[in-house]
Each structure stands twice: as C-alpha cells, then as structure tokens.
PDB file of N, CA and C in Angstrom:
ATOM      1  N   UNK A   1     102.214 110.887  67.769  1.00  0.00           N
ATOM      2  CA  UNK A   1     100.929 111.181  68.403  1.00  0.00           C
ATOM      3  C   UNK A   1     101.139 111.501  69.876  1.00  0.00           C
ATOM      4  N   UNK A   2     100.291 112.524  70.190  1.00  0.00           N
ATOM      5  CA  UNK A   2     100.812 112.771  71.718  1.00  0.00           C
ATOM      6  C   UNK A   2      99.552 111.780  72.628  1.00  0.00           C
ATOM      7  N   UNK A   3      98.765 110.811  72.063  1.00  0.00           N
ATOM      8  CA  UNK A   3      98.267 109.947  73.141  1.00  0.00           C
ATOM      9  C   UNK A   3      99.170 109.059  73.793  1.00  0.00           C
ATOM     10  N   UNK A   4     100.384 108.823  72.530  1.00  0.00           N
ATOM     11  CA  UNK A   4     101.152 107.346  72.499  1.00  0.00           C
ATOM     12  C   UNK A   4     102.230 108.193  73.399  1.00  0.00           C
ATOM     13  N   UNK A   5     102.520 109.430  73.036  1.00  0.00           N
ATOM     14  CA  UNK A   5     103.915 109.666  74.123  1.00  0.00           C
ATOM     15  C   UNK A   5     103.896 109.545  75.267  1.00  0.00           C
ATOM     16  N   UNK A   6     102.225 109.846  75.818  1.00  0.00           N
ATOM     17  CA  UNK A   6     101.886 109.735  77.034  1.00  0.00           C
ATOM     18  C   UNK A   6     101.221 108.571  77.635  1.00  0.00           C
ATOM     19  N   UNK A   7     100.898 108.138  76.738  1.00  0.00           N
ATOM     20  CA  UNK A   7     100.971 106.619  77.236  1.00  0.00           C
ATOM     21  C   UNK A   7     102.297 106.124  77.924  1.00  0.00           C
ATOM     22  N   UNK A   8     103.828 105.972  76.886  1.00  0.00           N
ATOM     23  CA  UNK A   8     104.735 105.803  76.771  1.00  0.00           C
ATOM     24  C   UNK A   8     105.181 105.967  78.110  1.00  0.00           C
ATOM     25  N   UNK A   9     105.276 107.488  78.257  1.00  0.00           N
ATOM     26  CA  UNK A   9     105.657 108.306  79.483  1.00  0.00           C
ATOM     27  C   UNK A   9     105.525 107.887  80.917  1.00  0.00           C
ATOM     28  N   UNK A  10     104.352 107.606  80.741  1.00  0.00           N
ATOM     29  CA  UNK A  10     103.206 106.563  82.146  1.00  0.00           C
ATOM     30  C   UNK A  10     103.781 105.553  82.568  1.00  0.00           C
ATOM     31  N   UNK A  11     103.683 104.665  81.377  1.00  0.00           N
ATOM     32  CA  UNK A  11     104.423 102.896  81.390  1.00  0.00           C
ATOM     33  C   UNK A  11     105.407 103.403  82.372  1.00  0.00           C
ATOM     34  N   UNK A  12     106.421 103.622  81.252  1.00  0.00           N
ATOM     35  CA  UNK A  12     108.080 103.701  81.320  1.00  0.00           C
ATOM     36  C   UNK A  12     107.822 104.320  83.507  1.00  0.00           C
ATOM     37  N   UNK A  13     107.464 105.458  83.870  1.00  0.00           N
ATOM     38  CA  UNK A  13     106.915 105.788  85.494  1.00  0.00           C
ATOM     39  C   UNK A  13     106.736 104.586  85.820  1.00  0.00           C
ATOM     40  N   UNK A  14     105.540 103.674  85.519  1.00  0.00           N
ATOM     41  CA  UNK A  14     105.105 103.075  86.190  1.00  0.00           C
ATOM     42  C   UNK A  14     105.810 101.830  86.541  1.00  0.00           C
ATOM     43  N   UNK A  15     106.743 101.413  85.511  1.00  0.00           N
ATOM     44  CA  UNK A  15     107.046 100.244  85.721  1.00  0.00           C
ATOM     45  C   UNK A  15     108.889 100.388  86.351  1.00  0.00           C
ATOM     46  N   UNK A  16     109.270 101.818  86.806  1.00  0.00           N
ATOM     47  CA  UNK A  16     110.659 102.473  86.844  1.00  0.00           C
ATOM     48  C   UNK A  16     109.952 101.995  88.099  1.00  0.00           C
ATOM     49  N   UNK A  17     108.436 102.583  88.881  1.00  0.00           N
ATOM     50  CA  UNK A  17     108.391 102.657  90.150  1.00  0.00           C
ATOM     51  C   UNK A  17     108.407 101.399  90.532  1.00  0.00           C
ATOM     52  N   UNK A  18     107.465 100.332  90.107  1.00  0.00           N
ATOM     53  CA  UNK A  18     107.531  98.995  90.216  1.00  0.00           C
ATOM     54  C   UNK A  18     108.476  98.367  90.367  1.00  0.00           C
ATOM     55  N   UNK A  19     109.795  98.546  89.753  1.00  0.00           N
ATOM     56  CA  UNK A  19     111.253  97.935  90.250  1.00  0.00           C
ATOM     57  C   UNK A  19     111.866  98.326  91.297  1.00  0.00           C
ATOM     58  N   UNK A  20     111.526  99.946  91.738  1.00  0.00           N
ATOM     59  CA  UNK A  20     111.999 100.400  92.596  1.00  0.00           C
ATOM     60  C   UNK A  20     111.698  99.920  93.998  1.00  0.00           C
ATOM     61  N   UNK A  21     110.249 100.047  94.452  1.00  0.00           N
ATOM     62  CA  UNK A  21     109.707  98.937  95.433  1.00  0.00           C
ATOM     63  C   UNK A  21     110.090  98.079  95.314  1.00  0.00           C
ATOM     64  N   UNK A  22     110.152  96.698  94.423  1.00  0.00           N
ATOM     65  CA  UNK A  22     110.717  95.159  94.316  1.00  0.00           C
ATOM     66  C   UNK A  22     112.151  95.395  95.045  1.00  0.00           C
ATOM     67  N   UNK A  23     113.129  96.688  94.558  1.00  0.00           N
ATOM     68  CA  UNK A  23     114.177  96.951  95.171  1.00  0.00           C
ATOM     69  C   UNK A  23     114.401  96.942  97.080  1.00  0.00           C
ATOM     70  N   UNK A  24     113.509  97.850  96.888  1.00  0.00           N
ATOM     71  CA  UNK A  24     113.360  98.179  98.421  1.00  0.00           C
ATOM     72  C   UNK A  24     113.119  96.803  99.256  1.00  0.00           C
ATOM     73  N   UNK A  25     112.468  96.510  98.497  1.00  0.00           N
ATOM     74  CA  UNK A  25     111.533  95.098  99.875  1.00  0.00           C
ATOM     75  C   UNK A  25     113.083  94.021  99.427  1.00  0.00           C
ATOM     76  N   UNK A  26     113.405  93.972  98.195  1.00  0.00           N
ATOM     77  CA  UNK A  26     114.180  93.085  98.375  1.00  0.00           C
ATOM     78  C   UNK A  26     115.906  93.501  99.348  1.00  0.00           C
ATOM     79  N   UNK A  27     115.845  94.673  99.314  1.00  0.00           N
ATOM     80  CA  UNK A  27     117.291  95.270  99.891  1.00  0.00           C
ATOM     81  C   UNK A  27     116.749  94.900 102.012  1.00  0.00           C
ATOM     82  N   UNK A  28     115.707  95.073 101.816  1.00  0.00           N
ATOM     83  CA  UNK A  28     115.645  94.921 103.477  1.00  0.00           C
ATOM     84  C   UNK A  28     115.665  93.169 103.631  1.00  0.00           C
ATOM     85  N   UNK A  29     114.804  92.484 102.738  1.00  0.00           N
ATOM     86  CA  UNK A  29     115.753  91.097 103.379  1.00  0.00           C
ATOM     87  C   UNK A  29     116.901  90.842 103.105  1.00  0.00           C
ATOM     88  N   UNK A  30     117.612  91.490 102.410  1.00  0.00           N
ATOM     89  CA  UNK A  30     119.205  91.060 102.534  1.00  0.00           C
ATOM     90  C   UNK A  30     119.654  91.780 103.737  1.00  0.00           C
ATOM     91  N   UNK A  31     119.195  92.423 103.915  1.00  0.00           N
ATOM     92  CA  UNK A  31     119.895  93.487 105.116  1.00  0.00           C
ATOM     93  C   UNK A  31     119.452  92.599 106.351  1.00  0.00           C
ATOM     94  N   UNK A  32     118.414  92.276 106.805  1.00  0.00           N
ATOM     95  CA  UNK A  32     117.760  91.389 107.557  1.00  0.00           C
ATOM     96  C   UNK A  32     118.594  90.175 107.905  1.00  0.00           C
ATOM     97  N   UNK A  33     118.967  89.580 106.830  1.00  0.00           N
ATOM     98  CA  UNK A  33     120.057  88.208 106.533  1.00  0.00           C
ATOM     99  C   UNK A  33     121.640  88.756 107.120  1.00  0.00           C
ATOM    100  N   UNK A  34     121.675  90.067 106.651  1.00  0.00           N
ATOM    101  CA  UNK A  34     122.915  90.404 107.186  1.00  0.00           C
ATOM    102  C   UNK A  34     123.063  90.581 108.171  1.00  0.00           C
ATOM    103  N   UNK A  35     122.206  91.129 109.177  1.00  0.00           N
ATOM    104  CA  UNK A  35     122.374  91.487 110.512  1.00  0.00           C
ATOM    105  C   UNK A  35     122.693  90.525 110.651  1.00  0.00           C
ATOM    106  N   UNK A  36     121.320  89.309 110.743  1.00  0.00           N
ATOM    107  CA  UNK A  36     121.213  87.917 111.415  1.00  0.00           C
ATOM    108  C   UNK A  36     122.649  87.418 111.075  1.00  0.00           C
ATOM    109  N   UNK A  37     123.400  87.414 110.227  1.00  0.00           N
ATOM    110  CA  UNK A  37     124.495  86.510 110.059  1.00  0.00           C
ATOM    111  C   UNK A  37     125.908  87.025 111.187  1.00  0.00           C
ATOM    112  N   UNK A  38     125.536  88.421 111.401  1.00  0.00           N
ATOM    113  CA  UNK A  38     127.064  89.364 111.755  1.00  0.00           C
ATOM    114  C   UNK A  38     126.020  88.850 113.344  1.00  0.00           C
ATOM    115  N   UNK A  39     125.017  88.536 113.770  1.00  0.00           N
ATOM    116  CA  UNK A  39     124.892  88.428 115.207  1.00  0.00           C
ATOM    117  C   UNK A  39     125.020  87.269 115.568  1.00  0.00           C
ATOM    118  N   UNK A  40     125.168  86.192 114.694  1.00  0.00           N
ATOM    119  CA  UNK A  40     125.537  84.583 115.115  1.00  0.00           C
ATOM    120  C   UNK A  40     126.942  84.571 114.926  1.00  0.00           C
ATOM    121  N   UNK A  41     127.515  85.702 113.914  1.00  0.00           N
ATOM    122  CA  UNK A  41     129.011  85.269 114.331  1.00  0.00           C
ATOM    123  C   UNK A  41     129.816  86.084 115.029  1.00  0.00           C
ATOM    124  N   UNK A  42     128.771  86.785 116.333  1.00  0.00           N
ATOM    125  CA  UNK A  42     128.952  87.905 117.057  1.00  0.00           C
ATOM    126  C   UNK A  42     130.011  88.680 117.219  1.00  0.00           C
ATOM    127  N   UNK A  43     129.937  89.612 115.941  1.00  0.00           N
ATOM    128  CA  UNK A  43     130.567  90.377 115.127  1.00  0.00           C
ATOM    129  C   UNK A  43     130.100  92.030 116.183  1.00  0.00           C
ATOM    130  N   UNK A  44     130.860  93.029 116.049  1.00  0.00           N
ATOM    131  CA  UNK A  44     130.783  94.022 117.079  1.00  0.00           C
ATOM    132  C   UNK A  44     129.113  95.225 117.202  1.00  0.00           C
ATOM    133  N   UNK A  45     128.797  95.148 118.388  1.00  0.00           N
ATOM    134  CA  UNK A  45     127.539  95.458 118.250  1.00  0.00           C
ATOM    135  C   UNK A  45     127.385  97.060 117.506  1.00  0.00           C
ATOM    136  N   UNK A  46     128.154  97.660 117.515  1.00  0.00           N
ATOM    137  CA  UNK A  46     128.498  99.160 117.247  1.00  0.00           C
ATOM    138  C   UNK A  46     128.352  99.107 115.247  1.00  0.00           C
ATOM    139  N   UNK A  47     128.777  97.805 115.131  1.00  0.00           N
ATOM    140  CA  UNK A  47     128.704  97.371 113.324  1.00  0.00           C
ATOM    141  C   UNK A  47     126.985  97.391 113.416  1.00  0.00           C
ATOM    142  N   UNK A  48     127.074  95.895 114.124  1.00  0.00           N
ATOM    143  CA  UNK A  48     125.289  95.813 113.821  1.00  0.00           C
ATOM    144  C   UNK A  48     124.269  96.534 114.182  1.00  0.00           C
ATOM    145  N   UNK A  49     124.477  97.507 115.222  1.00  0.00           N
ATOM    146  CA  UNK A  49     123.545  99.081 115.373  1.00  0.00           C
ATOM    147  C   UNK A  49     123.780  99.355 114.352  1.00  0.00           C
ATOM    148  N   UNK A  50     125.088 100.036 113.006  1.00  0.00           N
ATOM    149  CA  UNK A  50     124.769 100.953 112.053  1.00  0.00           C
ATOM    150  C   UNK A  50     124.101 100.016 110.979  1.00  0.00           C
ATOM    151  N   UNK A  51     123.640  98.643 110.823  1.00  0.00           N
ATOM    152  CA  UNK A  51     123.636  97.947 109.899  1.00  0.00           C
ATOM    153  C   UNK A  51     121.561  97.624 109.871  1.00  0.00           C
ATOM    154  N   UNK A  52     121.695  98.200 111.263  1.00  0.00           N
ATOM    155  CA  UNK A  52     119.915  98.153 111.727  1.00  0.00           C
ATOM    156  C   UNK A  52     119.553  99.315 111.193  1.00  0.00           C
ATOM    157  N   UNK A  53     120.142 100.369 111.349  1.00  0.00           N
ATOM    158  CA  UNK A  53     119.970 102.096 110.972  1.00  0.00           C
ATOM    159  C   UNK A  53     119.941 102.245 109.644  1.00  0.00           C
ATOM    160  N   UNK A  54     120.586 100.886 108.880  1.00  0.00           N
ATOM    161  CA  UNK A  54     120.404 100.802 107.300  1.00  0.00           C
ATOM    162  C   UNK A  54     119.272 100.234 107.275  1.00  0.00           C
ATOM    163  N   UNK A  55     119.084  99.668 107.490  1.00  0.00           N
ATOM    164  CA  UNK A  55     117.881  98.415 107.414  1.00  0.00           C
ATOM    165  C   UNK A  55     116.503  99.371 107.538  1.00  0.00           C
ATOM    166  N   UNK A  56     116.585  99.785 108.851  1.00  0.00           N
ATOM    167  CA  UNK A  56     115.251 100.854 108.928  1.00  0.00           C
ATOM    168  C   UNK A  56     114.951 102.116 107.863  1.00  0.00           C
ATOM    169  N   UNK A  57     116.239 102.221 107.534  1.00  0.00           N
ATOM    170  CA  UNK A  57     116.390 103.239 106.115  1.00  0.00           C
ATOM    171  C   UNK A  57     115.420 102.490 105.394  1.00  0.00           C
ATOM    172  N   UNK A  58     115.886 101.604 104.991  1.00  0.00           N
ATOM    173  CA  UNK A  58     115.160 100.933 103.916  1.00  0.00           C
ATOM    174  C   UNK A  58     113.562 100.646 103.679  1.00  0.00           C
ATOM    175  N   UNK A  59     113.324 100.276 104.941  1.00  0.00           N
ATOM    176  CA  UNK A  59     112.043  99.906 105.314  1.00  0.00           C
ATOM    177  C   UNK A  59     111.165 101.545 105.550  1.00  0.00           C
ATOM    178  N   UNK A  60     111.597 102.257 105.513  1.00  0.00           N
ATOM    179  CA  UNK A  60     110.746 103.285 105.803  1.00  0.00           C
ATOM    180  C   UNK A  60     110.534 104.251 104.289  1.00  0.00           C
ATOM    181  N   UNK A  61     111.510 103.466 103.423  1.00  0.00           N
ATOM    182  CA  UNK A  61     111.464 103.935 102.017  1.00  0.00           C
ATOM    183  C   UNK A  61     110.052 103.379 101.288  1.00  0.00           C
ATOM    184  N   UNK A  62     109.898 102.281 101.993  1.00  0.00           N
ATOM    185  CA  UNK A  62     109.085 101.041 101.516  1.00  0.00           C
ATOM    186  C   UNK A  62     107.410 101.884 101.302  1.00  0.00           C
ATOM    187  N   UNK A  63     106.885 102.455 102.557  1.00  0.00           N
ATOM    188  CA  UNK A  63     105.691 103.422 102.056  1.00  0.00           C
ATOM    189  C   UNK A  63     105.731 104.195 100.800  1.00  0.00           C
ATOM    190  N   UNK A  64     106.530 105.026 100.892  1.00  0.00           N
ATOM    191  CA  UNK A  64     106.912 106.336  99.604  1.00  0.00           C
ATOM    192  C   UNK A  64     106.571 105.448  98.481  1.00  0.00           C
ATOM    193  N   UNK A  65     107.399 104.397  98.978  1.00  0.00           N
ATOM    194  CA  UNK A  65     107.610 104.277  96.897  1.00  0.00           C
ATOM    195  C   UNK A  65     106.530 103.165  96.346  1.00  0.00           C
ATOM    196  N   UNK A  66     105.663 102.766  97.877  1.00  0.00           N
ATOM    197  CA  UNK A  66     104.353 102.170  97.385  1.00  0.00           C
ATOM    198  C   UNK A  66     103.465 102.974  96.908  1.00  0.00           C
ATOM    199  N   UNK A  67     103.405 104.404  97.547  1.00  0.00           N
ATOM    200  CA  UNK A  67     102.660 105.093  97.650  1.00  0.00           C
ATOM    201  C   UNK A  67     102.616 105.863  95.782  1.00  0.00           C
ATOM    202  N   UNK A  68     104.056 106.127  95.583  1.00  0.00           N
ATOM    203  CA  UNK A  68     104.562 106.855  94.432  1.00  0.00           C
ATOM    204  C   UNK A  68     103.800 106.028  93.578  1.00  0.00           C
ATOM    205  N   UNK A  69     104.302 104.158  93.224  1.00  0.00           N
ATOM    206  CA  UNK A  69     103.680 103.508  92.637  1.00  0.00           C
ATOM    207  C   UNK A  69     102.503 103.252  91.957  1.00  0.00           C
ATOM    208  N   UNK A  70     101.513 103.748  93.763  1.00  0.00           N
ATOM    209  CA  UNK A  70     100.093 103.138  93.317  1.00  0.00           C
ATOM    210  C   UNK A  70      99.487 104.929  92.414  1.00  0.00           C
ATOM    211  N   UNK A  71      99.847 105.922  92.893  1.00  0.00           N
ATOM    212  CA  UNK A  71      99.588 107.311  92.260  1.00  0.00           C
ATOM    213  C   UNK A  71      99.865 106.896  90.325  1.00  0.00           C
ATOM    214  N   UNK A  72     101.032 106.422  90.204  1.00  0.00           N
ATOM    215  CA  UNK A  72     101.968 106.292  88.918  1.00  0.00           C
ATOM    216  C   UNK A  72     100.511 105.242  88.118  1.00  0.00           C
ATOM    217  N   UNK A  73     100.245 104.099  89.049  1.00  0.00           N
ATOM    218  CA  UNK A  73      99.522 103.274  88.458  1.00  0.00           C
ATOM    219  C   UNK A  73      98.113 103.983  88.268  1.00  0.00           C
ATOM    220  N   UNK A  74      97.546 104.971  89.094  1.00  0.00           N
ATOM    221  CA  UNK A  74      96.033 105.119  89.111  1.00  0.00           C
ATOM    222  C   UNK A  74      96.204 105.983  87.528  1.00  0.00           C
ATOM    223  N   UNK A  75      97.504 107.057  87.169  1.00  0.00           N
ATOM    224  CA  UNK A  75      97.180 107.722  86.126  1.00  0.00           C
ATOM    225  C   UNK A  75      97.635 107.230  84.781  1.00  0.00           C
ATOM    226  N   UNK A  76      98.168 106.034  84.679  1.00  0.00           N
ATOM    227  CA  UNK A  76      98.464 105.315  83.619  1.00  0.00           C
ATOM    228  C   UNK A  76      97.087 104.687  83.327  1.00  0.00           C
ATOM    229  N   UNK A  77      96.310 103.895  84.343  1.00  0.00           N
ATOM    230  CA  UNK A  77      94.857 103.287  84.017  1.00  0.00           C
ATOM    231  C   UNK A  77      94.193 104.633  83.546  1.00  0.00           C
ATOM    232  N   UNK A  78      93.811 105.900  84.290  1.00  0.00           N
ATOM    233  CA  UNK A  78      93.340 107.061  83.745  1.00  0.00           C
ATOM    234  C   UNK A  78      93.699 107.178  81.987  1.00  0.00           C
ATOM    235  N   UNK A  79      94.593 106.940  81.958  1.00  0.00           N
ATOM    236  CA  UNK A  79      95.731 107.325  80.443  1.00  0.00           C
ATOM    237  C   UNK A  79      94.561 106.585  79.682  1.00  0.00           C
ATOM    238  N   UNK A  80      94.513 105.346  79.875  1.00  0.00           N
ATOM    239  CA  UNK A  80      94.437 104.229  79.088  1.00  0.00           C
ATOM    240  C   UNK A  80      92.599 104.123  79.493  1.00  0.00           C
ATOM    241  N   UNK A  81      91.729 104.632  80.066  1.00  0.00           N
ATOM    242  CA  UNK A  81      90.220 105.114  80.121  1.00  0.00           C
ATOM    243  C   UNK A  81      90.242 106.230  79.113  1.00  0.00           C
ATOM    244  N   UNK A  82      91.092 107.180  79.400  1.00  0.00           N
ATOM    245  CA  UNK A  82      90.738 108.261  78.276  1.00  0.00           C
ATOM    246  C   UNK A  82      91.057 107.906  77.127  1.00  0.00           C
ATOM    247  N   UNK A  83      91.811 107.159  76.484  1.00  0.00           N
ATOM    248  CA  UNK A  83      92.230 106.714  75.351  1.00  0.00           C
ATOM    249  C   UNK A  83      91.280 106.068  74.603  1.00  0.00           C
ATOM    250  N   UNK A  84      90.413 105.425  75.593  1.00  0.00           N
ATOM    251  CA  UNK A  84      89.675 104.483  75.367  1.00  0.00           C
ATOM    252  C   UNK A  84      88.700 105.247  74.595  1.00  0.00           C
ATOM    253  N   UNK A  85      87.962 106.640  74.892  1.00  0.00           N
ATOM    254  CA  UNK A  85      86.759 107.493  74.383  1.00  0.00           C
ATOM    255  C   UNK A  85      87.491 108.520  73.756  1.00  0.00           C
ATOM    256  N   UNK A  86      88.621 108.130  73.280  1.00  0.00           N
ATOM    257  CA  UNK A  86      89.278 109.758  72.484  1.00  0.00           C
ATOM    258  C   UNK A  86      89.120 109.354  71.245  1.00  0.00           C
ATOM    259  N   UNK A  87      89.197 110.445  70.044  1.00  0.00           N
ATOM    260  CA  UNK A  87      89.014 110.384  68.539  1.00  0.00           C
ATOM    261  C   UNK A  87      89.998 109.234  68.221  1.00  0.00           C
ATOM    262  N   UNK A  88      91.252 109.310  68.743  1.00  0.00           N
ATOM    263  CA  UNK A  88      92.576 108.652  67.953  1.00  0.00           C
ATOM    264  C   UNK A  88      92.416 107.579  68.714  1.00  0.00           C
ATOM    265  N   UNK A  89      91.542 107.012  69.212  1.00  0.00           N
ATOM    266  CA  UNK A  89      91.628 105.859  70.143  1.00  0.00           C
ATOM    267  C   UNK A  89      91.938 104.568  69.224  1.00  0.00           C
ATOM    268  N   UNK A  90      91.554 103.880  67.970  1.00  0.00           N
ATOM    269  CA  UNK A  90      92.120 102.908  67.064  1.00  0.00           C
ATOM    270  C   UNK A  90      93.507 103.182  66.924  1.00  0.00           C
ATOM    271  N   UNK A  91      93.537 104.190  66.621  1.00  0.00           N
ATOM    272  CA  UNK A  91      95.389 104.363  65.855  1.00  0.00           C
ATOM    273  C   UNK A  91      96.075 104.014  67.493  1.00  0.00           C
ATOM    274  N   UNK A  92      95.804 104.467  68.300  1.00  0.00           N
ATOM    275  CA  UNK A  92      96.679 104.177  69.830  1.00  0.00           C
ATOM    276  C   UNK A  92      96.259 102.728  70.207  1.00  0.00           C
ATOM    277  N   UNK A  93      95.480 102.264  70.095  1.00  0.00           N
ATOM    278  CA  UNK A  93      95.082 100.653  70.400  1.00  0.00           C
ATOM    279  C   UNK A  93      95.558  99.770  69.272  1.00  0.00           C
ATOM    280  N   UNK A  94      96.140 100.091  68.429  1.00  0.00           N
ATOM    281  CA  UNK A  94      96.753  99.109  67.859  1.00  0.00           C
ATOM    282  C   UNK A  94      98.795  99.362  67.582  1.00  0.00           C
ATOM    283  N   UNK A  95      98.377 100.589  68.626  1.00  0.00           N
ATOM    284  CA  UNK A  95     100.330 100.532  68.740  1.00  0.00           C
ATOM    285  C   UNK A  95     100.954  99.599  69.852  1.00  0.00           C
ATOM    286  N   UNK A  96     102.439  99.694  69.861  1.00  0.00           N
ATOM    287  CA  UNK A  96     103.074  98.737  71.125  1.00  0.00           C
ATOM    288  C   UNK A  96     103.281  99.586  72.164  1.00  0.00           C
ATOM    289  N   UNK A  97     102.184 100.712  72.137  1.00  0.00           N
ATOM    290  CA  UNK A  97     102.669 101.613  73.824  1.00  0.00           C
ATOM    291  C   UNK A  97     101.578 101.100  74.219  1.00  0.00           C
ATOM    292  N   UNK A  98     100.483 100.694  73.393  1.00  0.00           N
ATOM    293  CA  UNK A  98      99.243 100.766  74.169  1.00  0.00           C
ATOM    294  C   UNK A  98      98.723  99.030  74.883  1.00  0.00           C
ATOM    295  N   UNK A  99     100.018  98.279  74.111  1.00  0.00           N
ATOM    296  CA  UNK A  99     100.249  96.829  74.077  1.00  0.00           C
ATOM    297  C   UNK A  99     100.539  97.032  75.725  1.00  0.00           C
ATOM    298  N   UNK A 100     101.977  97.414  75.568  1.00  0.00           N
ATOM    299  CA  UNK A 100     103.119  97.638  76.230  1.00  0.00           C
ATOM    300  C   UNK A 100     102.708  97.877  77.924  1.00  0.00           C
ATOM    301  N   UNK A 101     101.546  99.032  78.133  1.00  0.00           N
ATOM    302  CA  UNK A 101     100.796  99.597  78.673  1.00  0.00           C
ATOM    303  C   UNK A 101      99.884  98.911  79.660  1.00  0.00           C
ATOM    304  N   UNK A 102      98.766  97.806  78.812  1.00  0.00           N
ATOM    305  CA  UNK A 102      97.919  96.990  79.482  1.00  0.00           C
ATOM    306  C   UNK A 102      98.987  96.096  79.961  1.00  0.00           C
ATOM    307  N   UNK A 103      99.946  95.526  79.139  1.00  0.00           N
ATOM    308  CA  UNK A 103     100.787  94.518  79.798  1.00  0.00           C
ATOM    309  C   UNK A 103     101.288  94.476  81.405  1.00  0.00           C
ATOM    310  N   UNK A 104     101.931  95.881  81.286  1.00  0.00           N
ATOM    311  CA  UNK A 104     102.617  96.422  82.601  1.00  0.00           C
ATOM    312  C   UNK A 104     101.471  96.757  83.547  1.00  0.00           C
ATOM    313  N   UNK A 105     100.358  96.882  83.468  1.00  0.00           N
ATOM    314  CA  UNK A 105      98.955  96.779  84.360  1.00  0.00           C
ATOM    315  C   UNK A 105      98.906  96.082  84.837  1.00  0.00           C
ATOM    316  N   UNK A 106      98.576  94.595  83.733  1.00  0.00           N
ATOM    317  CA  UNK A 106      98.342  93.356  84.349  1.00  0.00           C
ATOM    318  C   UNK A 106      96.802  93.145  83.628  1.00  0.00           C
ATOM    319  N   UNK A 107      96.280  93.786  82.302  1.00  0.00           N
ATOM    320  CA  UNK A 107      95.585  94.167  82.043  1.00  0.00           C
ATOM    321  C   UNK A 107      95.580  93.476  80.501  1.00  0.00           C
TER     322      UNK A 107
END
C-alpha cells in the first residue's frame, strides 16, 4: 500500500533526524568536557583553539538539524491526519507502520 510506504518513509526521516540532533547536543558536551580537561592540564593553547573551532562546529549544526527535525516531524503528523480521512485508513491503522509511527511521535 502506498499509505504504509509513506508512512514508513516519514518514521524511518523522522526518527534518523531525532538521533541525529541527540548526536549533536551530545558531541558538544563531550567536546565541552574536552576542552575543560586539556585547559586544567594546560595542554597547548594552539590544540585547544582548534578543539573550540570543533566545538562551535558542532553547536552551530545544532539549529539545522532541529530545524530539519521539527519540518520531518510536522509531515509525518500531516501523514498520519491524512490517513486518518483516507479510504484505506483501517487497513493502515491496524499495520506496524502506523503503530510504529504514533510511537515515534509520542502519540
């Protein structure tokens, strides 16, 4: 059924983007931890400038891929409204994309 592929399709986006952010936010406090550790064991400043220049990498990734996220999330809920008033809407509400789907919502 092409409701369920696209259901499928959505999830699988939505929840690729969802790790990806968790990534991000979690890569800048390690990076954060790292500086802090290389500046208490005052390690060469020329290291910890390029190790800030990572760090800000990171953190400036942090919009995009909220941004990507919340787009990914508004058309998976869309997915799953239209599904809701379409002909095949039983046969897709009782598959595991459409399980799968509200789950990864929070729904």
């Amino acid at each position: 059924m092409e409701l369920k592929k696209q259901l499928k399709i959505k999830t699988g986006t939505f929840t690729r983007l969802r790790k990806e952010v968790q990534m991000y936010e979690r890569e800048v406090t390690e990076q954060q931890e790292k500086i802090s550790k290389m500046q208490q064991e005052g390690r060469d400043e020329a290291d910890i400038h390029k190790q800030m220049e990572i760090l800000e990498e990171s953190r400036n990734m942090i919009p995009d891929a909220h941004a990507r996220l919340e787009q990914a999330k508004q058309s998976l809920m869309e997915q799953i409204d239209g599904t809701e008033s379409a002909e095949q809407a039983e046969a897709v509400k009782e598959s595991d994309e459409w399980r799968v789907a509200r789950e990864a919502l929070g729904l």
